[in-house]
C-alpha atoms as a PDB file:
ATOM      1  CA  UNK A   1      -9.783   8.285   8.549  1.00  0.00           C
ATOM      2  CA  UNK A   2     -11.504   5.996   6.319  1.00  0.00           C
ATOM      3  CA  UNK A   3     -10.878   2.583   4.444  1.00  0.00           C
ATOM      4  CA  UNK A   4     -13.237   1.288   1.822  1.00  0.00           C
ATOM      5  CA  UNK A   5     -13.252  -1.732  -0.289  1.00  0.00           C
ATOM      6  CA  UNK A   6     -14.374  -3.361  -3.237  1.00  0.00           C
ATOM      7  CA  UNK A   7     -14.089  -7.275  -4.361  1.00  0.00           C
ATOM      8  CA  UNK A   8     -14.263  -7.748  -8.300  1.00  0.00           C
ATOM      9  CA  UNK A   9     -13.117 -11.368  -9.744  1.00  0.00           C
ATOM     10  CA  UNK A  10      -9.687 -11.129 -10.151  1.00  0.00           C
ATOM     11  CA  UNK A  11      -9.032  -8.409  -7.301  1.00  0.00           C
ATOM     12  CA  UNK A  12      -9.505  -6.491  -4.118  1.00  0.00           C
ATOM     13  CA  UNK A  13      -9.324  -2.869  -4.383  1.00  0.00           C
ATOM     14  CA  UNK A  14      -9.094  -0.356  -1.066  1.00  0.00           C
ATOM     15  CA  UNK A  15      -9.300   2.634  -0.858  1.00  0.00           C
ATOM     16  CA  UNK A  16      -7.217   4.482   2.516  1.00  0.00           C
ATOM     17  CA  UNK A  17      -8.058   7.929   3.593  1.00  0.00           C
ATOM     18  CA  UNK A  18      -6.396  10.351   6.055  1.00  0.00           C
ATOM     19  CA  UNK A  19      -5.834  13.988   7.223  1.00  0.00           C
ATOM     20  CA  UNK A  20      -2.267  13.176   8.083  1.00  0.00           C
ATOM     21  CA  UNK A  21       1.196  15.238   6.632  1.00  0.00           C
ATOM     22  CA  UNK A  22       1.439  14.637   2.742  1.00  0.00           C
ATOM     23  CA  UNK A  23       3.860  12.490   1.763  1.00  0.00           C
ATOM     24  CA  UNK A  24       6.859  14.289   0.670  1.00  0.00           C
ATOM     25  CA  UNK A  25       6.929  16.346  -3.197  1.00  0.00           C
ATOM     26  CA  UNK A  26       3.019  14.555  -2.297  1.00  0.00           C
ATOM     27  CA  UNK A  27       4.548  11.370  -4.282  1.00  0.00           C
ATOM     28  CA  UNK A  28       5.063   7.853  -2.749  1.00  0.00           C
ATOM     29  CA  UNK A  29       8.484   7.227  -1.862  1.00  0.00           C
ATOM     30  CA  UNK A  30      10.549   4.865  -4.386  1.00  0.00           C
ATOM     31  CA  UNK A  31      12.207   2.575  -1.403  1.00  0.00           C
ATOM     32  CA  UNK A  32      15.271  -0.138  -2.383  1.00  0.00           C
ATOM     33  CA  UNK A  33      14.469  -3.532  -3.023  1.00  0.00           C
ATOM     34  CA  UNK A  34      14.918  -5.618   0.165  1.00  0.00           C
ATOM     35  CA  UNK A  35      16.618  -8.704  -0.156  1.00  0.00           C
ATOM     36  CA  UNK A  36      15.184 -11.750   2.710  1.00  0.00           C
ATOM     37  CA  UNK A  37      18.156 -11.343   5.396  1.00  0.00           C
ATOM     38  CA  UNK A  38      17.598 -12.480   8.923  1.00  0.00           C
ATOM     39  CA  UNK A  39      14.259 -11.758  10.384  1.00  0.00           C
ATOM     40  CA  UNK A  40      15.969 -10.396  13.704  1.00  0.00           C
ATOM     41  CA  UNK A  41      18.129  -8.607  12.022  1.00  0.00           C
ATOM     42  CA  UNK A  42      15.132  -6.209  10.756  1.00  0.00           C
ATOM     43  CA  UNK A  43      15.675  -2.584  12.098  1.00  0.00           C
ATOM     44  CA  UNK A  44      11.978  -1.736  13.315  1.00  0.00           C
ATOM     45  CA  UNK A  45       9.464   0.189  11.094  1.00  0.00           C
ATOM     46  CA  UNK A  46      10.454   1.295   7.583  1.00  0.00           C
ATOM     47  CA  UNK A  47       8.902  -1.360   5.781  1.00  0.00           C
ATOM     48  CA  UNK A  48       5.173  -0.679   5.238  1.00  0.00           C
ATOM     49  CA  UNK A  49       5.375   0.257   1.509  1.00  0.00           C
ATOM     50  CA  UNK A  50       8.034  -2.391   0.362  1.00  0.00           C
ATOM     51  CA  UNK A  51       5.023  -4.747   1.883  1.00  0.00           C
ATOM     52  CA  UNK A  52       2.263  -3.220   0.033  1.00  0.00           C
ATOM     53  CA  UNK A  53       4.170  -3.058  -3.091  1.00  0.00           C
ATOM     54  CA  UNK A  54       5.171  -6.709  -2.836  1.00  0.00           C
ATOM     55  CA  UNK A  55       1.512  -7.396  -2.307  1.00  0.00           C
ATOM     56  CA  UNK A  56      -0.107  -5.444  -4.791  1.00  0.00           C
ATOM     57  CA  UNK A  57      -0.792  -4.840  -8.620  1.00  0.00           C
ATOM     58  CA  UNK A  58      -1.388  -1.344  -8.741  1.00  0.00           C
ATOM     59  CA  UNK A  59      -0.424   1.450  -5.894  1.00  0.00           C
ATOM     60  CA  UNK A  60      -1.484   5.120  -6.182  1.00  0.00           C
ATOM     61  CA  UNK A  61      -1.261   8.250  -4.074  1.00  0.00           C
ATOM     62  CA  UNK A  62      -2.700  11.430  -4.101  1.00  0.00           C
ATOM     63  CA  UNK A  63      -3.168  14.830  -1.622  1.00  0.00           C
ATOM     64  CA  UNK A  64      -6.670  15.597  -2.309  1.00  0.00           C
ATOM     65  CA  UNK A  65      -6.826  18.956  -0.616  1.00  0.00           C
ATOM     66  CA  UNK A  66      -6.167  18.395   3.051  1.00  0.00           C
ATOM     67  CA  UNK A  67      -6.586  14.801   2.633  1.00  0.00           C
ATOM     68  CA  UNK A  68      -4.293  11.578   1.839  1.00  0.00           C
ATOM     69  CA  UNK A  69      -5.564   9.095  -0.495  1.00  0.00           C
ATOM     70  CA  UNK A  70      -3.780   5.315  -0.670  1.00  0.00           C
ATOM     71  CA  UNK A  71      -5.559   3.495  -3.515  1.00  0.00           C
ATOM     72  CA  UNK A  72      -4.031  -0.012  -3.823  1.00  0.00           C
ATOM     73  CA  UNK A  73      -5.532  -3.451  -5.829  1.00  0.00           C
ATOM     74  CA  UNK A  74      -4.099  -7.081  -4.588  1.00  0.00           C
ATOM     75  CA  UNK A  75      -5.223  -9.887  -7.500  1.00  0.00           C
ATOM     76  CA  UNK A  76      -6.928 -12.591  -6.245  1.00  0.00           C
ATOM     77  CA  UNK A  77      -4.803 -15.876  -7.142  1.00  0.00           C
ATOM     78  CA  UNK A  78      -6.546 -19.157  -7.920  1.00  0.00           C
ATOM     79  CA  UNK A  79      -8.361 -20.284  -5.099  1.00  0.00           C
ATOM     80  CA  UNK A  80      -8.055 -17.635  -2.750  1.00  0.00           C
ATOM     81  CA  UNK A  81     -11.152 -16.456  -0.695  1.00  0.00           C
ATOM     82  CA  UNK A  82     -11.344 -12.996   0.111  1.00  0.00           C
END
């Protein structure tokens, strides 16, 4: 595994390595928009990528040979001190 970074001005980009399964047809998967319900009434697990993609301007994925590669960038907004 490995995780790299890099600040710029207006973002943080990371970079997320593995040797893990591909993802399926080695694309992300498109996931349904999740409304704010109850936080108990959350099943467990299943929510990683809404996350990310809530957090993030640009998400990528690709199998590299045997490897997994997550790129993702997360803008800075004014003020914020990564």
């Amino acid at each position: 595994h490995r995780v790299s970074h890099r600040e710029t001005q207006h973002a943080l980009a990371g970079e997320l390595t593995d040797n893990g399964a591909p993802m399926p047809q080695n694309h992300l998967p498109v996931g349904e928009h999740i409304s704010k319900p109850a936080i108990y009434d959350l099943p467990e697990g299943g929510f990683g990528l809404q996350m990310i993609r809530a957090l993030t301007e640009k998400l990528d994925y690709e199998r590299d040979g045997e490897h997994n590669r997550l790129t993702i960038q997360i803008p800075r907004t004014q003020g914020a001190m990564c």
